[in-house]
PDB file of N, CA and C in Angstrom:
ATOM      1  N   UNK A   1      53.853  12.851  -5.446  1.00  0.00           N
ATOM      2  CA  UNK A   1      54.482  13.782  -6.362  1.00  0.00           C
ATOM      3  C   UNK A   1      55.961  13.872  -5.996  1.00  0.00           C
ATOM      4  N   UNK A   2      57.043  14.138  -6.767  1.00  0.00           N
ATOM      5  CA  UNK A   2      58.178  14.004  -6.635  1.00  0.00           C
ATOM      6  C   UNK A   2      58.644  15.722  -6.591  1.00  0.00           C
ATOM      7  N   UNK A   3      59.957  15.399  -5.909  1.00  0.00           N
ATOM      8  CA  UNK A   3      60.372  16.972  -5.470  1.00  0.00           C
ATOM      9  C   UNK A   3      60.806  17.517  -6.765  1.00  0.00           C
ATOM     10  N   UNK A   4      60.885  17.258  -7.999  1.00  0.00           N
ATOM     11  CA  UNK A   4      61.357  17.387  -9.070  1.00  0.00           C
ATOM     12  C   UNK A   4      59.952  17.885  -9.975  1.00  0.00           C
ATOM     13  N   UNK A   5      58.877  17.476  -9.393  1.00  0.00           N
ATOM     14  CA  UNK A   5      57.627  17.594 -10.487  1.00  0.00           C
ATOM     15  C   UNK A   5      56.859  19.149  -9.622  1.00  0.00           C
ATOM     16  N   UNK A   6      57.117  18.808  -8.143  1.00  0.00           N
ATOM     17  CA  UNK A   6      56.919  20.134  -7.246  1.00  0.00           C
ATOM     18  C   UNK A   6      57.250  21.830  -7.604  1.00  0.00           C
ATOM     19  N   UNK A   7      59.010  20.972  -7.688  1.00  0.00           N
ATOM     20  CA  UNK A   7      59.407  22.412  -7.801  1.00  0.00           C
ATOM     21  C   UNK A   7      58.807  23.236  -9.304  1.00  0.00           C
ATOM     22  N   UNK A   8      58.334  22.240 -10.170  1.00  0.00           N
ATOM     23  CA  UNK A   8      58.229  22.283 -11.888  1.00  0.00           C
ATOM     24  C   UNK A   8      56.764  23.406 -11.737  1.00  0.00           C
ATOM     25  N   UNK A   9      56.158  23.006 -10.930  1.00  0.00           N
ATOM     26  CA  UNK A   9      54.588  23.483 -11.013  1.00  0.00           C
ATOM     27  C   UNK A   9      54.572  24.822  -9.099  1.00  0.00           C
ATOM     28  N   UNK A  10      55.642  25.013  -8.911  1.00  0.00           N
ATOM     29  CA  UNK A  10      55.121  25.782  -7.589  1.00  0.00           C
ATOM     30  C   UNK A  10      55.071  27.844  -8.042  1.00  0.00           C
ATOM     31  N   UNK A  11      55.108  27.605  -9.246  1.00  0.00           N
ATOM     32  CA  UNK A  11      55.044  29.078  -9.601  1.00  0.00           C
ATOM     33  C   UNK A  11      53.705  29.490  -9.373  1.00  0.00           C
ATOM     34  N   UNK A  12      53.452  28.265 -10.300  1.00  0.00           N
ATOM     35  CA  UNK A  12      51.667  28.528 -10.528  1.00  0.00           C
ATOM     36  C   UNK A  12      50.858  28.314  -9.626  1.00  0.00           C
ATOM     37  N   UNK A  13      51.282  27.171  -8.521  1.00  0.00           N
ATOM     38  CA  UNK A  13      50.157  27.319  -6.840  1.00  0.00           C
ATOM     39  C   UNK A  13      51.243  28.461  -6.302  1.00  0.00           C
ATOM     40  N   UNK A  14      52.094  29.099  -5.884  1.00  0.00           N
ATOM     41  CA  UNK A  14      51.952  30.057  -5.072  1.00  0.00           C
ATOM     42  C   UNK A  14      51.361  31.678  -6.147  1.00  0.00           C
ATOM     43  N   UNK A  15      51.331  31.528  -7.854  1.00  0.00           N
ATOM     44  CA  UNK A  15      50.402  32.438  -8.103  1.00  0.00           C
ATOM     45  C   UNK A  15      49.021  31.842  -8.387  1.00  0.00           C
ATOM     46  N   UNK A  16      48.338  31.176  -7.598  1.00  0.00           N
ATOM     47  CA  UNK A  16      46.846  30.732  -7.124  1.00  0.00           C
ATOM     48  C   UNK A  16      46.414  30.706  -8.732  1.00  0.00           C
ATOM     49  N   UNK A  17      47.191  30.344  -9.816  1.00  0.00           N
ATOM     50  CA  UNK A  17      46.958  29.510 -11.150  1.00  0.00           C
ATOM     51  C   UNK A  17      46.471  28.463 -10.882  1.00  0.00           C
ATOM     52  N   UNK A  18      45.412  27.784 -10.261  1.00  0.00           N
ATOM     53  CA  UNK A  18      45.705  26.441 -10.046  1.00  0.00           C
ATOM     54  C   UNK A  18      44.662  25.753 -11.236  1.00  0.00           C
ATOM     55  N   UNK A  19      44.316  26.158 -12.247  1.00  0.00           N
ATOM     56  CA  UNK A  19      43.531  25.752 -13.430  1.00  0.00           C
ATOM     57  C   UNK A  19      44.360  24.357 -13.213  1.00  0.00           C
ATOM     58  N   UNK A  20      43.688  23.496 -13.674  1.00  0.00           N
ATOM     59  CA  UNK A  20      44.705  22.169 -14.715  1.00  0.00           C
ATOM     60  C   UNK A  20      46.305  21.762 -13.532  1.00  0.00           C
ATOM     61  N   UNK A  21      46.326  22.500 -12.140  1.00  0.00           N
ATOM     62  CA  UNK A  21      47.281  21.881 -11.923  1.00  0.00           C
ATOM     63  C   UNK A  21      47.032  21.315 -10.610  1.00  0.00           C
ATOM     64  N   UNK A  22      47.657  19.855 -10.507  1.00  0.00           N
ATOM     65  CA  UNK A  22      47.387  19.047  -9.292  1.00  0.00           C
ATOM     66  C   UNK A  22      47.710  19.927  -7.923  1.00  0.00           C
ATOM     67  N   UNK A  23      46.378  20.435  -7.303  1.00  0.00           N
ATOM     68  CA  UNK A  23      47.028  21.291  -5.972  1.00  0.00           C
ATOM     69  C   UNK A  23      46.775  20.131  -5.098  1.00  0.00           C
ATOM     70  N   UNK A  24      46.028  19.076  -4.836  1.00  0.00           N
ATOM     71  CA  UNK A  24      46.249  17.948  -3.976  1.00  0.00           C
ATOM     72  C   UNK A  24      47.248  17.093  -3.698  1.00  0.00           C
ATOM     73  N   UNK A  25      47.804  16.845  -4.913  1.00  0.00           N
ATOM     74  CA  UNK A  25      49.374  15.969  -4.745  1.00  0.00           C
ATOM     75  C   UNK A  25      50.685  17.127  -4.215  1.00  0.00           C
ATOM     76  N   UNK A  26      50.625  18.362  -4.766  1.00  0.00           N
ATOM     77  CA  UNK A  26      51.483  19.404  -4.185  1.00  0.00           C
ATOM     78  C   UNK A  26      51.634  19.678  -2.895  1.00  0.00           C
ATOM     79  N   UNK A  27      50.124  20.191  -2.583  1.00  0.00           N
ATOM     80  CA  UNK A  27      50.112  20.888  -1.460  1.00  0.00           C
ATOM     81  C   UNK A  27      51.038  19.103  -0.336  1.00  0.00           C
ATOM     82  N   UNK A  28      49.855  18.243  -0.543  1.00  0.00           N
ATOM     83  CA  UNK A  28      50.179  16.555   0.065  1.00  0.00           C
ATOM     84  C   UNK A  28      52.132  16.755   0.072  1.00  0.00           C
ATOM     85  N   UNK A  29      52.472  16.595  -0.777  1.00  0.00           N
ATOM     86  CA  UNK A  29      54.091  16.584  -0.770  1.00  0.00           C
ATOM     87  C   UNK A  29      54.513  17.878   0.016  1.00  0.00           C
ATOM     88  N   UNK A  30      54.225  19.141  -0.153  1.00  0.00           N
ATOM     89  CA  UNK A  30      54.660  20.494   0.650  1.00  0.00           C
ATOM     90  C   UNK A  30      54.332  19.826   2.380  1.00  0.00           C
ATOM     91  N   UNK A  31      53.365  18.935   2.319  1.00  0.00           N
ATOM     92  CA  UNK A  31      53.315  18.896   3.911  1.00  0.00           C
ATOM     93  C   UNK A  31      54.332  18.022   4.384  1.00  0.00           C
ATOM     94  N   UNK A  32      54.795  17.028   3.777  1.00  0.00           N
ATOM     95  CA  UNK A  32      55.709  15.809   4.154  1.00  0.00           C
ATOM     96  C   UNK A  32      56.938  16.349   3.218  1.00  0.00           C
ATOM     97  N   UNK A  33      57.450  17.357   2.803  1.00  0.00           N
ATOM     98  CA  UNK A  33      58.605  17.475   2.461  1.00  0.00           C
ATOM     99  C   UNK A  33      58.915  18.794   3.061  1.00  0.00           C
ATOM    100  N   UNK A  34      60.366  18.907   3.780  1.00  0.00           N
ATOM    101  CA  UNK A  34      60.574  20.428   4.352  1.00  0.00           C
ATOM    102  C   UNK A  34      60.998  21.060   3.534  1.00  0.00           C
ATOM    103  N   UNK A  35      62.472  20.549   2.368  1.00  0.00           N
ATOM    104  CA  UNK A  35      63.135  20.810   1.154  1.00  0.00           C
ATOM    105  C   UNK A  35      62.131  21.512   0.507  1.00  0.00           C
ATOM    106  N   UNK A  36      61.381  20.924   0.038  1.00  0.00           N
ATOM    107  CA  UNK A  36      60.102  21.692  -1.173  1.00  0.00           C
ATOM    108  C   UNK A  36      59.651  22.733  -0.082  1.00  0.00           C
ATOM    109  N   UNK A  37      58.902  22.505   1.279  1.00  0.00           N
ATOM    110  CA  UNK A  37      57.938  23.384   1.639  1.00  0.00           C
ATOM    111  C   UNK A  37      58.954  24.909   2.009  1.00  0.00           C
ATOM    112  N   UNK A  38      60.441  24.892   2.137  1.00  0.00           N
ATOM    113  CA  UNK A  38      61.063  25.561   2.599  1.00  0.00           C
ATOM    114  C   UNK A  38      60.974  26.529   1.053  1.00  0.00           C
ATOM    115  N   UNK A  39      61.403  25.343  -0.039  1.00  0.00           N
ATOM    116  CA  UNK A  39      61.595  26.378  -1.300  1.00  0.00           C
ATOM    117  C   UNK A  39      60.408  27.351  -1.817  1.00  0.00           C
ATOM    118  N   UNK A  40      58.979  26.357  -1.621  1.00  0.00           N
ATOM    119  CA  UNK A  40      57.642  27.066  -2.043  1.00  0.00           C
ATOM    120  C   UNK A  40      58.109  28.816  -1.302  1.00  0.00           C
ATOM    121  N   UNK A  41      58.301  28.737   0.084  1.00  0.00           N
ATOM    122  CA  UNK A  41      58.350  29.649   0.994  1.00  0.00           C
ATOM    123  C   UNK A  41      59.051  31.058   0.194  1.00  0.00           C
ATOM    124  N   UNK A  42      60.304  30.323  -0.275  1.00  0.00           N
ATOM    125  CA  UNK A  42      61.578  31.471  -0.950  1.00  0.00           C
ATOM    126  C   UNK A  42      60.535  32.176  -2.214  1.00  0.00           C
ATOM    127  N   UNK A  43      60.194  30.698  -3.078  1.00  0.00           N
ATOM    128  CA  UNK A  43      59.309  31.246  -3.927  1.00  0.00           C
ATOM    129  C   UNK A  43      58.164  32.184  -3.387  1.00  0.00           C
ATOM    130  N   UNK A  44      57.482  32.448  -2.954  1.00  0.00           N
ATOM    131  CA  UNK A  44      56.282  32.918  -2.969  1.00  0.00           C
ATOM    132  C   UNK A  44      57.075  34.448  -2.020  1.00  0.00           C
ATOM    133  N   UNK A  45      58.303  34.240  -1.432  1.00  0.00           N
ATOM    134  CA  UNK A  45      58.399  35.535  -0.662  1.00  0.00           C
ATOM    135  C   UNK A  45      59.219  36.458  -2.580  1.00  0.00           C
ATOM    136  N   UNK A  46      59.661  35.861  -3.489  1.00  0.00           N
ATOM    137  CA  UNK A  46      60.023  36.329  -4.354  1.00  0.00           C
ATOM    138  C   UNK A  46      59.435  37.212  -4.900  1.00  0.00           C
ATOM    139  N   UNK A  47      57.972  36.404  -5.479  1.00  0.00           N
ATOM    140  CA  UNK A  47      56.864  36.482  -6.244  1.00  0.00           C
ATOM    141  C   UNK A  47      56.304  38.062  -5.790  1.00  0.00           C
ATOM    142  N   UNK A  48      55.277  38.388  -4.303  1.00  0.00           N
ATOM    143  CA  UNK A  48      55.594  39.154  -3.100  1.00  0.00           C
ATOM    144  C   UNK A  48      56.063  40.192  -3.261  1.00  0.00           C
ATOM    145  N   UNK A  49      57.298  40.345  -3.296  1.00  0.00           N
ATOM    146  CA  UNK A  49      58.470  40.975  -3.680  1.00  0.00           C
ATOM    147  C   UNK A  49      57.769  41.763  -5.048  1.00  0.00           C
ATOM    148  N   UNK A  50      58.139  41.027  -6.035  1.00  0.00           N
ATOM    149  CA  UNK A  50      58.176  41.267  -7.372  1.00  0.00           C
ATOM    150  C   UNK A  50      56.652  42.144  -7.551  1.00  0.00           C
ATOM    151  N   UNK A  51      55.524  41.355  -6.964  1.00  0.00           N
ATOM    152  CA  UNK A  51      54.396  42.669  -7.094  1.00  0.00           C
ATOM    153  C   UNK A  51      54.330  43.608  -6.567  1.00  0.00           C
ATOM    154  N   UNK A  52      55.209  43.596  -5.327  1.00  0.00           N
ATOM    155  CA  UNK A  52      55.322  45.046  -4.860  1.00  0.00           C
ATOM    156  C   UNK A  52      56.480  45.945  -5.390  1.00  0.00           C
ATOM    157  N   UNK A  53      56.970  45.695  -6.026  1.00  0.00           N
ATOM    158  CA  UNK A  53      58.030  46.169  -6.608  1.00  0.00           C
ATOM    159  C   UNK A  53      57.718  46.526  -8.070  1.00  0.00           C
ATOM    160  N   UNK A  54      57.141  45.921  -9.165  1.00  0.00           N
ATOM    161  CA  UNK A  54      57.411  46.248 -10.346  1.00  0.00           C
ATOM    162  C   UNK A  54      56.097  46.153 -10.874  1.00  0.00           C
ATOM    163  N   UNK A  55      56.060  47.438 -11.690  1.00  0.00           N
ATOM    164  CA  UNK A  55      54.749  47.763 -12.241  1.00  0.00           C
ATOM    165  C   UNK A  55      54.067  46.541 -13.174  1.00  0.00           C
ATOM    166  N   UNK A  56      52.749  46.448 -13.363  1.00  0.00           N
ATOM    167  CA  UNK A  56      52.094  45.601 -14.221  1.00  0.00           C
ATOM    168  C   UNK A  56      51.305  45.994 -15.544  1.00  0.00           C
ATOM    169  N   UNK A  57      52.160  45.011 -16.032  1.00  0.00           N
ATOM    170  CA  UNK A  57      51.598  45.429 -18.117  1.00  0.00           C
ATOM    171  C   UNK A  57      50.998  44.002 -18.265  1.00  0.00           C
ATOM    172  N   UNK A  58      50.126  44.024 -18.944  1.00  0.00           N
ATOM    173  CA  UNK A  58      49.846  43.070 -19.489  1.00  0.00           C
ATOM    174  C   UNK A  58      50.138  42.093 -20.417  1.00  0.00           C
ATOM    175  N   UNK A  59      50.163  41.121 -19.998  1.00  0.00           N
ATOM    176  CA  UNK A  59      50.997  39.578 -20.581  1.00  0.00           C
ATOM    177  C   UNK A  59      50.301  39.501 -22.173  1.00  0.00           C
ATOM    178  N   UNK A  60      51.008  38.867 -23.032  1.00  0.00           N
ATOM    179  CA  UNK A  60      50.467  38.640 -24.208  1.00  0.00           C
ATOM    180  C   UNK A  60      49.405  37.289 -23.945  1.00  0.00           C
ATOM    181  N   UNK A  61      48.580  37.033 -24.597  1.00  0.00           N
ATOM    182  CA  UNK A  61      47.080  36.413 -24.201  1.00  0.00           C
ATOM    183  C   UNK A  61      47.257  34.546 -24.904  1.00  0.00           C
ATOM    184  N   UNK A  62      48.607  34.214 -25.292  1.00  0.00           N
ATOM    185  CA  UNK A  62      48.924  32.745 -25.590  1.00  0.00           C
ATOM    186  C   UNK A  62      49.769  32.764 -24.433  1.00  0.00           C
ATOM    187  N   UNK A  63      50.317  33.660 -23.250  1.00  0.00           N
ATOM    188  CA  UNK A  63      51.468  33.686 -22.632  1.00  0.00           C
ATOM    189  C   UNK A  63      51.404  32.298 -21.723  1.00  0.00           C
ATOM    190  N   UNK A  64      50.097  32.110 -20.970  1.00  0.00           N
ATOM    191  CA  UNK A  64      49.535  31.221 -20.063  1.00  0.00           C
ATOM    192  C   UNK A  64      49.637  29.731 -20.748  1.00  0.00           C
ATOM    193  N   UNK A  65      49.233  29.688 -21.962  1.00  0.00           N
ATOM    194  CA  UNK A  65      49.518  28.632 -22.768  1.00  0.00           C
ATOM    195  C   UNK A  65      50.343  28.312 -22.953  1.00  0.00           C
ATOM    196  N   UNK A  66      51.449  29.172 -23.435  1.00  0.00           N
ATOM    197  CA  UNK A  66      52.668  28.906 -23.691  1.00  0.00           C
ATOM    198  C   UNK A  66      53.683  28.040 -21.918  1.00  0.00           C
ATOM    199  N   UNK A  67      53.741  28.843 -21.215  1.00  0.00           N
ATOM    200  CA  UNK A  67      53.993  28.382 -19.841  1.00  0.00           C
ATOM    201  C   UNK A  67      53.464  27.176 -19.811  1.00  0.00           C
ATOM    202  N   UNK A  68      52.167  26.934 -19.386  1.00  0.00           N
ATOM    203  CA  UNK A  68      51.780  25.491 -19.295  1.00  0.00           C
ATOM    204  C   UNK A  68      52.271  24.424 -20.354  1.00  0.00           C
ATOM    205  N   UNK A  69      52.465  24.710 -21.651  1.00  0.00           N
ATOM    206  CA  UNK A  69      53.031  23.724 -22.459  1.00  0.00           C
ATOM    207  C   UNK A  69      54.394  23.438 -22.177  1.00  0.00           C
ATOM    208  N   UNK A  70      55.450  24.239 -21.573  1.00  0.00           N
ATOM    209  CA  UNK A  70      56.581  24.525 -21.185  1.00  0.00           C
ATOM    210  C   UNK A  70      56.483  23.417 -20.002  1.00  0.00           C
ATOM    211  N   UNK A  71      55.520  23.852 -18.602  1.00  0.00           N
ATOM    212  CA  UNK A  71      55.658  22.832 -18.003  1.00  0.00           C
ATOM    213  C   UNK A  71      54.905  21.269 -17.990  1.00  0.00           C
ATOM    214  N   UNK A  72      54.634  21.128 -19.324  1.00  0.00           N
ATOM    215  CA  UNK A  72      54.305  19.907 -19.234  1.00  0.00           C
ATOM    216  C   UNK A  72      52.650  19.362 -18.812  1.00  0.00           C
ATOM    217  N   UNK A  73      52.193  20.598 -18.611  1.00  0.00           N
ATOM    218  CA  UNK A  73      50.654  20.841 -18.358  1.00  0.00           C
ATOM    219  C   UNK A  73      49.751  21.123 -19.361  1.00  0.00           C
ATOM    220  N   UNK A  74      49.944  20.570 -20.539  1.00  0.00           N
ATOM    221  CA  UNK A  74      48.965  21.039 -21.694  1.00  0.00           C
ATOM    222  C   UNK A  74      48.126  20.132 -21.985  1.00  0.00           C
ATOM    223  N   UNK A  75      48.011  18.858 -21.041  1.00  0.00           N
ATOM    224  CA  UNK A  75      46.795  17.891 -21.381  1.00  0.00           C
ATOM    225  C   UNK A  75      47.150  16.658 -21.834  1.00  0.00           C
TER     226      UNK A  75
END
């Protein structure tokens, strides 16, 4: 997996989305890349952050769809 296709899909493995998305080639590249495994890190301390911080409403119900078609994950 390329550090370019990593960074594209690390929203959704550090929010444990992992429906439909390659967590074997990711996680595989997070171990042999420090660049990515450093950024996953920033990401997920963001994410973290953000649930402890800001209340939760519920997403509109194509929202997940929509995202995945965005990244290129729609099949």
């Amino acid at each position: 997996m390329s550090c370019h296709r990593a960074r594209r899909v690390l929203f959704l493995w550090v929010d444990r989305d992992r429906e439909r998305l390659p967590v074997e080639p990711l996680e595989r590249h997070l171990d042999e890349c420090p660049e990515c495994r450093e950024h996953a890190v920033r990401v997920e301390r963001v994410v973290l952050l953000m649930r402890s911080r800001c209340r939760r409403n519920a997403a509109p119900g194509d929202l997940a769809v929509r995202i995945r078609t965005l990244l290129g994950l729609d099949g």
